[in-house]
Protein backbone atom coordinates (compact mmCIF):
# COMPACT_ATOMS: atom_id res chain seq x y z
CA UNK A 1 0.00 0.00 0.00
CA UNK A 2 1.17 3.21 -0.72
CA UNK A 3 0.89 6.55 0.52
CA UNK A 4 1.74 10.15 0.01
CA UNK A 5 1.98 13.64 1.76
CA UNK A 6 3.37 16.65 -0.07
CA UNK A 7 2.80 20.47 0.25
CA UNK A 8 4.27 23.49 -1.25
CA UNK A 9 5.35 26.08 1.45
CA UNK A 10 5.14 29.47 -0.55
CA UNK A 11 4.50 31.91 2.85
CA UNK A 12 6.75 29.75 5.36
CA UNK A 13 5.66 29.74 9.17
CA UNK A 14 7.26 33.08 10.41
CA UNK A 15 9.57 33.15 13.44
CA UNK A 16 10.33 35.74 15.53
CA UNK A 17 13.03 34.37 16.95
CA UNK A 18 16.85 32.46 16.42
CA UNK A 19 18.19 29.71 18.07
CA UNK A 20 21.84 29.16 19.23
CA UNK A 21 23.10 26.52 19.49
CA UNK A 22 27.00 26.85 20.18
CA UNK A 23 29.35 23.19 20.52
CA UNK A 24 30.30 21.01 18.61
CA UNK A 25 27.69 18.33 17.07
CA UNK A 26 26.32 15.88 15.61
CA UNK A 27 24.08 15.76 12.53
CA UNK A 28 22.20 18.74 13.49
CA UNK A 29 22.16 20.80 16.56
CA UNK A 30 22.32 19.41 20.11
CA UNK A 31 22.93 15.71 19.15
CA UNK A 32 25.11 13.76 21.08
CA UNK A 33 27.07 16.48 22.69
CA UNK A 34 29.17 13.90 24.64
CA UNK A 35 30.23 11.91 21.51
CA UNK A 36 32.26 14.95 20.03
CA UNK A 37 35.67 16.55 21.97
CA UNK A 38 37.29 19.26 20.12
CA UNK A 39 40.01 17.04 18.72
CA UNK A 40 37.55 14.61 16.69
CA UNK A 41 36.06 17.74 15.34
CA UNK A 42 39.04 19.22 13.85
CA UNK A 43 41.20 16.33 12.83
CA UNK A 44 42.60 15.87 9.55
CA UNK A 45 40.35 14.32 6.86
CA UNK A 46 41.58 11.50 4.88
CA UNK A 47 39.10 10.75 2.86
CA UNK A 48 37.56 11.52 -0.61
CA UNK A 49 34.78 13.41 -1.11
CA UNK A 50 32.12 11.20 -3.14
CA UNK A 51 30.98 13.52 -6.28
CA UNK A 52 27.97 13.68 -8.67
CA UNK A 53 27.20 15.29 -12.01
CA UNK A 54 23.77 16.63 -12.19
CA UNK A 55 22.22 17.34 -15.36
CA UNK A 56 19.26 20.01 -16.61
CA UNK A 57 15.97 18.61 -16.86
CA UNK A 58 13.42 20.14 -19.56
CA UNK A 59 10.38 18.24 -17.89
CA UNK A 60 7.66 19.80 -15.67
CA UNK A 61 8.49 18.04 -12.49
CA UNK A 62 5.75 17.08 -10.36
CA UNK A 63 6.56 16.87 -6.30
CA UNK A 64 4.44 14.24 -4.90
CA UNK A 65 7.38 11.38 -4.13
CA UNK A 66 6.46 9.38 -7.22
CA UNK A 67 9.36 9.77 -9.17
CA UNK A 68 7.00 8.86 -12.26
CA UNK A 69 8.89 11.35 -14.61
CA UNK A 70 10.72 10.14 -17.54
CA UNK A 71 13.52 12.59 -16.20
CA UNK A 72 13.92 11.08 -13.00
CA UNK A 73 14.18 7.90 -14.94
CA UNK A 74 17.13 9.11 -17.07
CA UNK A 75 19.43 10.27 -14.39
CA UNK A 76 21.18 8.53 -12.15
CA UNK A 77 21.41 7.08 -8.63
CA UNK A 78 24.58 8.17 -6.33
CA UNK A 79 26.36 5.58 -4.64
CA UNK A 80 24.38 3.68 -1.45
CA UNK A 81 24.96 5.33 1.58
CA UNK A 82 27.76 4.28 3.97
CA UNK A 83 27.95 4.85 8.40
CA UNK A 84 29.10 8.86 8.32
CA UNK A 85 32.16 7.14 9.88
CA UNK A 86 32.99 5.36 6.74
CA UNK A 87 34.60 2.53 6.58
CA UNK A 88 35.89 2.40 10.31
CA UNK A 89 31.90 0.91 10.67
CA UNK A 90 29.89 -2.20 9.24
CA UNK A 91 27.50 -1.00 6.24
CA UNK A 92 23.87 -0.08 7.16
CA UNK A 93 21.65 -2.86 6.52
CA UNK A 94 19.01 -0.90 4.66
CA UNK A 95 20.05 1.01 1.40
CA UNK A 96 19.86 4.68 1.05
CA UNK A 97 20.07 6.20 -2.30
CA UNK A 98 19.59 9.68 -3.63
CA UNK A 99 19.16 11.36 -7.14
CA UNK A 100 19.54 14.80 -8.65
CA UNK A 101 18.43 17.27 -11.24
CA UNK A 102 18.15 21.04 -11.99
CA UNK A 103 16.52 23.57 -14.19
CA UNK A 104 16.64 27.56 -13.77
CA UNK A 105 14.49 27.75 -10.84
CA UNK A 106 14.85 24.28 -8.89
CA UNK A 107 17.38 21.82 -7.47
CA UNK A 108 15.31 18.60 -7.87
CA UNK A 109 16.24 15.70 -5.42
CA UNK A 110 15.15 12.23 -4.58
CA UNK A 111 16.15 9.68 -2.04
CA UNK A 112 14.60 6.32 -2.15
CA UNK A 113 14.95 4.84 1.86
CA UNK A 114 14.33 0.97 2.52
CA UNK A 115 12.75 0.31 5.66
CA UNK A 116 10.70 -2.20 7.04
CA UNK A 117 9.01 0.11 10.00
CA UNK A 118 8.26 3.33 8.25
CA UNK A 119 7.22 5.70 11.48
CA UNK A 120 7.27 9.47 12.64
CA UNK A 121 5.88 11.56 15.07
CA UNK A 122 6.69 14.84 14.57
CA UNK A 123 4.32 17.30 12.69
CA UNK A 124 5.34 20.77 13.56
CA UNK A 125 7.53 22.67 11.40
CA UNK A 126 11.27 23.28 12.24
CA UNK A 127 10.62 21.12 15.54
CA UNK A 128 13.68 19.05 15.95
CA UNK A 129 12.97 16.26 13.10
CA UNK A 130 16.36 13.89 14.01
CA UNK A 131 14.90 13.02 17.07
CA UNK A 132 11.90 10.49 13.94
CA UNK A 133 13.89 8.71 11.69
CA UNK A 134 15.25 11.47 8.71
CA UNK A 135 16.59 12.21 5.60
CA UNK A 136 18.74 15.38 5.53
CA UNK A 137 20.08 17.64 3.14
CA UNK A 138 22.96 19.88 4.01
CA UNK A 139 24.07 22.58 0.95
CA UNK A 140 27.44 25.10 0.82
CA UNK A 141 27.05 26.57 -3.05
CA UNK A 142 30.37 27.96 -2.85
CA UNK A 143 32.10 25.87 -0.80
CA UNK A 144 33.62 28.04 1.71
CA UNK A 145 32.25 26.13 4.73
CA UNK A 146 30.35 28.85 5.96
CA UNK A 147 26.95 30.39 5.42
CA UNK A 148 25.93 26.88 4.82
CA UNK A 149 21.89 25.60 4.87
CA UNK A 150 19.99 22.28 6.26
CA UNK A 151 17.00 21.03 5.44
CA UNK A 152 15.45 17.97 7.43
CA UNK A 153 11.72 15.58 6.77
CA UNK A 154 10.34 12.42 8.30
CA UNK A 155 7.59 10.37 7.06
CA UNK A 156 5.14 12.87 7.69
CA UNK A 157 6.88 15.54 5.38
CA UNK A 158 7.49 17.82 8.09
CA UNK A 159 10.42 19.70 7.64
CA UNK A 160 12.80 21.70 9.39
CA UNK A 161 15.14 23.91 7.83
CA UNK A 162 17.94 26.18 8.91
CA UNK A 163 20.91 28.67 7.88
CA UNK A 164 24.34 28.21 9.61
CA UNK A 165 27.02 31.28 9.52
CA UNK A 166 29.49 29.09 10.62
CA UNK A 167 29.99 25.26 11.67
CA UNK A 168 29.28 24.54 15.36
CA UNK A 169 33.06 23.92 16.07
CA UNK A 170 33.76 27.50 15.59
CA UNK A 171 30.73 29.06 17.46
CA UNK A 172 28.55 28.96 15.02
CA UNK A 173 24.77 29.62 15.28
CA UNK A 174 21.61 27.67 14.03
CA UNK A 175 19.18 29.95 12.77
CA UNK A 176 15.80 28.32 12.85
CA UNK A 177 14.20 31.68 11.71
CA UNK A 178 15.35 31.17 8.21
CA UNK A 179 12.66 29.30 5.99
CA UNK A 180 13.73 27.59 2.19
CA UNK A 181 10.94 29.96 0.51
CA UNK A 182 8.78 28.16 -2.17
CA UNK A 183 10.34 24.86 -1.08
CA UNK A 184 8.36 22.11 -2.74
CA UNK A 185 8.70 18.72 -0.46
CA UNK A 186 6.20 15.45 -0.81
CA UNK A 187 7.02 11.58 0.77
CA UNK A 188 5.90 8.39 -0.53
CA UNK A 189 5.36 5.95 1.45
CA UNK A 190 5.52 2.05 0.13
CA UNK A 191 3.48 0.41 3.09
CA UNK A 192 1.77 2.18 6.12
CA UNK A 193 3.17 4.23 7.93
CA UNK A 194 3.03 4.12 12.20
CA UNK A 195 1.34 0.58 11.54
CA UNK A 196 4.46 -2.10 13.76
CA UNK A 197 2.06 -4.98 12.65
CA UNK A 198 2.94 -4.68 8.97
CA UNK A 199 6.15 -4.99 6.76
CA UNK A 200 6.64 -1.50 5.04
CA UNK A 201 9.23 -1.58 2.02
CA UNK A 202 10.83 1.65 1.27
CA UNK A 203 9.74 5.85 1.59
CA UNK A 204 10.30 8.00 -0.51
CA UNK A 205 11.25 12.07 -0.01
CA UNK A 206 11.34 14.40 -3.21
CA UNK A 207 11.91 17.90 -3.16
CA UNK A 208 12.73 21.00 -5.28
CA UNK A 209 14.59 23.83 -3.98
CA UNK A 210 14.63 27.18 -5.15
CA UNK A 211 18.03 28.72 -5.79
CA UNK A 212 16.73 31.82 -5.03
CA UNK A 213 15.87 30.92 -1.27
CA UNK A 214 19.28 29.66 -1.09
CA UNK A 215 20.69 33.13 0.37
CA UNK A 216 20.91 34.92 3.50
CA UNK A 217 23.66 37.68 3.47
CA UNK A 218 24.85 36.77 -0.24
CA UNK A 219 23.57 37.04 -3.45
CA UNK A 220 21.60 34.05 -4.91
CA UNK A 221 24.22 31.38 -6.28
CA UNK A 222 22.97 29.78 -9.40
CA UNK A 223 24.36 27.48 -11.08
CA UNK A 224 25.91 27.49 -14.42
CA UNK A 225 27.58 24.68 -16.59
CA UNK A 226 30.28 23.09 -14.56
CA UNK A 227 29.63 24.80 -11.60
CA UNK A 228 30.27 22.73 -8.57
CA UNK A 229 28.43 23.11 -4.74
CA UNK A 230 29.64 21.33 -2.09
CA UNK A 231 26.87 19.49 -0.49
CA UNK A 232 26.17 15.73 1.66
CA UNK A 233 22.92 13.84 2.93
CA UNK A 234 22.38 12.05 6.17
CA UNK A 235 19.67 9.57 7.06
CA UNK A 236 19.00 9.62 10.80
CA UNK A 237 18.05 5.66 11.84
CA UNK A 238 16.77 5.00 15.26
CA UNK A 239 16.95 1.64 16.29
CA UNK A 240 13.20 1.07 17.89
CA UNK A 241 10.97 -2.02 19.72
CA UNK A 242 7.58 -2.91 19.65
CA UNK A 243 5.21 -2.08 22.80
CA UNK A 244 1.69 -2.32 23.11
CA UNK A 245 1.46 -1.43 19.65
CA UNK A 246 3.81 1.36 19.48
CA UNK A 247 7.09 1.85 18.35
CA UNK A 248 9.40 2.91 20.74
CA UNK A 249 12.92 4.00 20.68
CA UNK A 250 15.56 2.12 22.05
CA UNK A 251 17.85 3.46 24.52
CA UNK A 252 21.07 3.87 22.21
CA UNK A 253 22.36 6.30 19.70
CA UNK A 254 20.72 7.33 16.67
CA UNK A 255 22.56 5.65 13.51
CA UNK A 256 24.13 8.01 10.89
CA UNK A 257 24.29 7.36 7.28
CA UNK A 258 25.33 9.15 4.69
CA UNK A 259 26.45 9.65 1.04
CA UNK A 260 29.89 11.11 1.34
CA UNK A 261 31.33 9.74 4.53
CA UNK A 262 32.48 12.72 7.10
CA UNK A 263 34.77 10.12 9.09
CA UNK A 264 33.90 11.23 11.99
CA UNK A 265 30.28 11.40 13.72
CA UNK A 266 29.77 15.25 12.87
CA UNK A 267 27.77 16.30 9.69
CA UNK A 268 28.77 20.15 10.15
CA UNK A 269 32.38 20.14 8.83
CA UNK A 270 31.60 21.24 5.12
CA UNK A 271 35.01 20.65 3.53
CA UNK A 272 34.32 16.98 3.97
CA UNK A 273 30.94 17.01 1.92
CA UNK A 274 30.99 15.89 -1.48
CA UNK A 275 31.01 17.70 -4.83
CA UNK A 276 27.85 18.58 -7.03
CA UNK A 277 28.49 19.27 -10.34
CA UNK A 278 25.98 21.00 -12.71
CA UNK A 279 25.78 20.00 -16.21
CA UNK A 280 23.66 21.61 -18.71
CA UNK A 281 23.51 18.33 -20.60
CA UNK A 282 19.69 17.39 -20.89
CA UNK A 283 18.66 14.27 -18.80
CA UNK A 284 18.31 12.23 -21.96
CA UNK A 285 22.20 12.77 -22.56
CA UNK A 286 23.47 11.92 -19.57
CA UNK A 287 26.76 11.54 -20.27
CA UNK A 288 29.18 14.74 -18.60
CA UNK A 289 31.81 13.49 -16.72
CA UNK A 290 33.34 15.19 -13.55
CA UNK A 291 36.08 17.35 -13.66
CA UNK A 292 37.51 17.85 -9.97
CA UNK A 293 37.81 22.26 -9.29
CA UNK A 294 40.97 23.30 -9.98
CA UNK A 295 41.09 24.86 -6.98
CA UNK A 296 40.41 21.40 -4.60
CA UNK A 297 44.09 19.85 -4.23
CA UNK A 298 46.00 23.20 -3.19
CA UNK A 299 42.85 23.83 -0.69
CA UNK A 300 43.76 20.60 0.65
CA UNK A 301 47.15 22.25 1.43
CA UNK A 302 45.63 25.04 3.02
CA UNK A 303 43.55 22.74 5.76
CA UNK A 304 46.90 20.98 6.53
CA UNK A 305 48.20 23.96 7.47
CA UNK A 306 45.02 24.96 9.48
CA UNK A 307 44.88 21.22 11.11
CA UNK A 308 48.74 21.56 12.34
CA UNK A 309 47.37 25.61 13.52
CA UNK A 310 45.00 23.43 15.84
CA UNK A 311 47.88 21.14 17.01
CA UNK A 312 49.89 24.14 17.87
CA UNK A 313 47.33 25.86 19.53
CA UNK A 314 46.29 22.70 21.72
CA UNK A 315 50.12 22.51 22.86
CA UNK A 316 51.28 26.41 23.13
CA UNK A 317 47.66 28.05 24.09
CA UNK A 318 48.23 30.50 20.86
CA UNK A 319 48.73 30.14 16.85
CA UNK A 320 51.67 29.72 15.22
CA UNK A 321 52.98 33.29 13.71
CA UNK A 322 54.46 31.53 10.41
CA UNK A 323 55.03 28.39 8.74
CA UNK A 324 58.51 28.01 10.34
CA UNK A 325 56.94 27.87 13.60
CA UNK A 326 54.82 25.07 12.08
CA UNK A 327 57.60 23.34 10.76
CA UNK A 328 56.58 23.23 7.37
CA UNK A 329 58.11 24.19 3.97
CA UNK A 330 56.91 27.42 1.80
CA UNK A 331 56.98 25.56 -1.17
CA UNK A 332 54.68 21.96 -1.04
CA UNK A 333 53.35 19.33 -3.84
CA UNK A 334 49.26 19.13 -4.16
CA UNK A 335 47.66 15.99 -5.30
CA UNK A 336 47.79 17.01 -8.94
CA UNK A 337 51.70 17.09 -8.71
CA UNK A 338 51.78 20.73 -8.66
CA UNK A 339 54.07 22.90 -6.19
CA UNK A 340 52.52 25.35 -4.56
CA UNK A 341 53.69 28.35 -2.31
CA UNK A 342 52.43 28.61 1.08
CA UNK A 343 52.50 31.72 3.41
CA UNK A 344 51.00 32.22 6.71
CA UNK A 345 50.57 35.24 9.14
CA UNK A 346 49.40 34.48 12.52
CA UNK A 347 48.98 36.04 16.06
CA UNK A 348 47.65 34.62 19.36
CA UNK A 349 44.19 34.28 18.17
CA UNK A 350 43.70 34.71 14.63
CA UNK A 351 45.49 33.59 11.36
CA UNK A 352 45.56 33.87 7.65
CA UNK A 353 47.26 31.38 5.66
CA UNK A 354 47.32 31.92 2.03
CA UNK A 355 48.36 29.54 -1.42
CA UNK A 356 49.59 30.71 -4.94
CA UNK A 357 50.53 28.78 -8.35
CA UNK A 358 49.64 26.09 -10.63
CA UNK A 359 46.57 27.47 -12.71
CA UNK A 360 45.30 29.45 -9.46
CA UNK A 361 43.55 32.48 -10.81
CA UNK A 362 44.74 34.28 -7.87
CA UNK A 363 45.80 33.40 -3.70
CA UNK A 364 43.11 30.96 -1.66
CA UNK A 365 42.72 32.16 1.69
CA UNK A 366 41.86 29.95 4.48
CA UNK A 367 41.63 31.60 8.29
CA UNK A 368 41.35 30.07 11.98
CA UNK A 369 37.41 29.73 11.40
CA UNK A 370 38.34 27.32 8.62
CA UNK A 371 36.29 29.57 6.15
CA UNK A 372 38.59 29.35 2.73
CA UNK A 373 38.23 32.59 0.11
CA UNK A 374 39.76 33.96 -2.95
CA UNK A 375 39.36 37.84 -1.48
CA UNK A 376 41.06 38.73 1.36
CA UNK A 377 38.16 41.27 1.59
């Protein structure tokens, strides 16, 4: 048996006030507070971001979690989901998968969720949807870790959504006030849903965001042919019982999984997110292939330098003034086998550590906040 919920919010639910929340965290906001020390939250990532290309649809797209357009048909799925601590943990048991699409007003996405025990509670928005099972969306268009967004829906298709200035690790606040206006959201659901006496199969969430909600103190960001956004999805699994009928949670953590793994059990450090690609291909063609930024392996100079900042900081209760303080050489090979020169300028509390060469268009600026920009403006 199937079932659907969907809605269009077009004058969100005004608030007329913002929630901080200052630590460091989980998936979203106040989760599991204990799990995180400031060390796991600012250690080096290993990893490789997982990347997708998504391509222009010309189709009239119809949000009600069917997927039943040829477009959606054409496109295709991202890799399953892994544990947001990669492959330090087993593989979740029940698949997650999302696709993606665009056209001038809309960032389309899909995610197809197997579960046997589809359930929520939750119905108001922007109340804290992680603590029902989720899916979650979490977007940086230019990749600069900051002035980031987060969208969250259950079963139910409630949703909350928020605007971060800043990850939690650097004081940042979640600002519940902000609304995605004209976000388009439905859910499908392939069984029945609060129902412990059944089998359910899968639900489905589909949504389409408006580029022009995504904005707070910028400009809108759209996206143009080869344009890349850094962006990742969790799904929030609670392990539950059965009593009396209902489902009840079980007294454990939440499990995390999620497309790109983070490595560590924190959602909110951008620069581990993976890549979306825009493609102005049609859907039908399908067939763009993605080109890592330029940019991407001498940024991955600039957080070593701001990962061995944290070190030094942890050991002499200031930054480093320089790289020679650090240790580390001017000149250093990227990735791509290019060499690359390094400066940094540092006092107690604040640095600026800067990157120049290969086919740079100009110096990448990263600072102690880990936000990385091209203008030192």
């Amino acid at each position: 048996m199937g079932r659907s919920f969907n809605h269009e919010r077009r004058k969100p639910v005004a608030h007329f006030f913002a929630i901080a929340i200052i630590g460091v965290l989980t998936c979203v906001s106040v989760k599991n507070v204990s799990a995180q020390t400031f060390s796991e939250a600012f250690k080096p990532f290993t990893g490789t971001p997982r990347h997708y290309v998504c391509y222009r649809t010309a189709d009239s797209v119809s949000i009600d979690g069917q997927l039943s357009e040829k477009a959606w048909n054409q496109v295709p799925w991202t890799d399953d989901f892994t544990d947001i601590e990669g492959d330090a943990k087993p593989a979740p048991p029940l698949r997650t998968r999302v696709k993606m699409m665009w056209d001038q007003q809309y960032l389309y996405i899909a995610a197809v969720m197997q579960e046997p025990h589809i359930w929520a509670t939750l119905k108001d928005h922007d109340a804290i949807i992680f603590q029902d099972n989720d899916f979650e969306v979490f977007i940086d268009p230019d990749g600069d870790t900051h002035q980031y967004f987060e969208l969250e829906i259950n079963a139910y298709n409630t949703v909350m959504d928020l605007f971060m200035n800043k990850p939690y690790r650097h004081g940042g606040n979640a600002l519940l006030n902000w609304d995605t206006k004209g976000l388009k959201t439905a859910v499908h659901i392939n069984g029945t849903l609060n129902q412990p006496n059944d089998k359910d199969q899968e639900w489905t969430v589909e949504m389409a965001i408006p580029f022009n909600a995504l904005r707070f103190f910028n400009d809108v960001q759209r996206p143009s042919d080869g344009s890349t956004w850094r962006i990742n999805f969790s799904r929030v699994e609670w392990d539950t019982d059965i009593k009396d009928g209902q489902y009840v949670k079980l007294k454990k953590p939440e499990n995390n999984w999620v497309w790109s793994p983070q490595e560590i059990i924190n959602m909110h450090a951008p620069e581990r997110w993976g890549y979306l690609q825009f493609s102005t291909q049609p859907t039908s063609q399908a067939t763009a292939s993605f080109r890592m930024p330029v940019a991407e392996p001498a940024k991955r100079l600039l957080w070593h330098v701001f990962h061995e900042q944290v070190r030094y900081l942890e050991r002499h209760g200031k930054f480093a003034a320089n790289l020679q303080e650090l240790k580390m050489p001017v000149k250093q090979t990227a990735a791509d086998g290019v060499t690359y020169t390094l400066q940094l300028e540092g006092i107690s509390s604040q640095f600026t550590a800067s990157i120049r060469g290969g086919k740079l268009d100009g110096p990448i600026y990263i600072n102690q906040e880990g936000r990385v920009y091209t203008n030192r403006k």
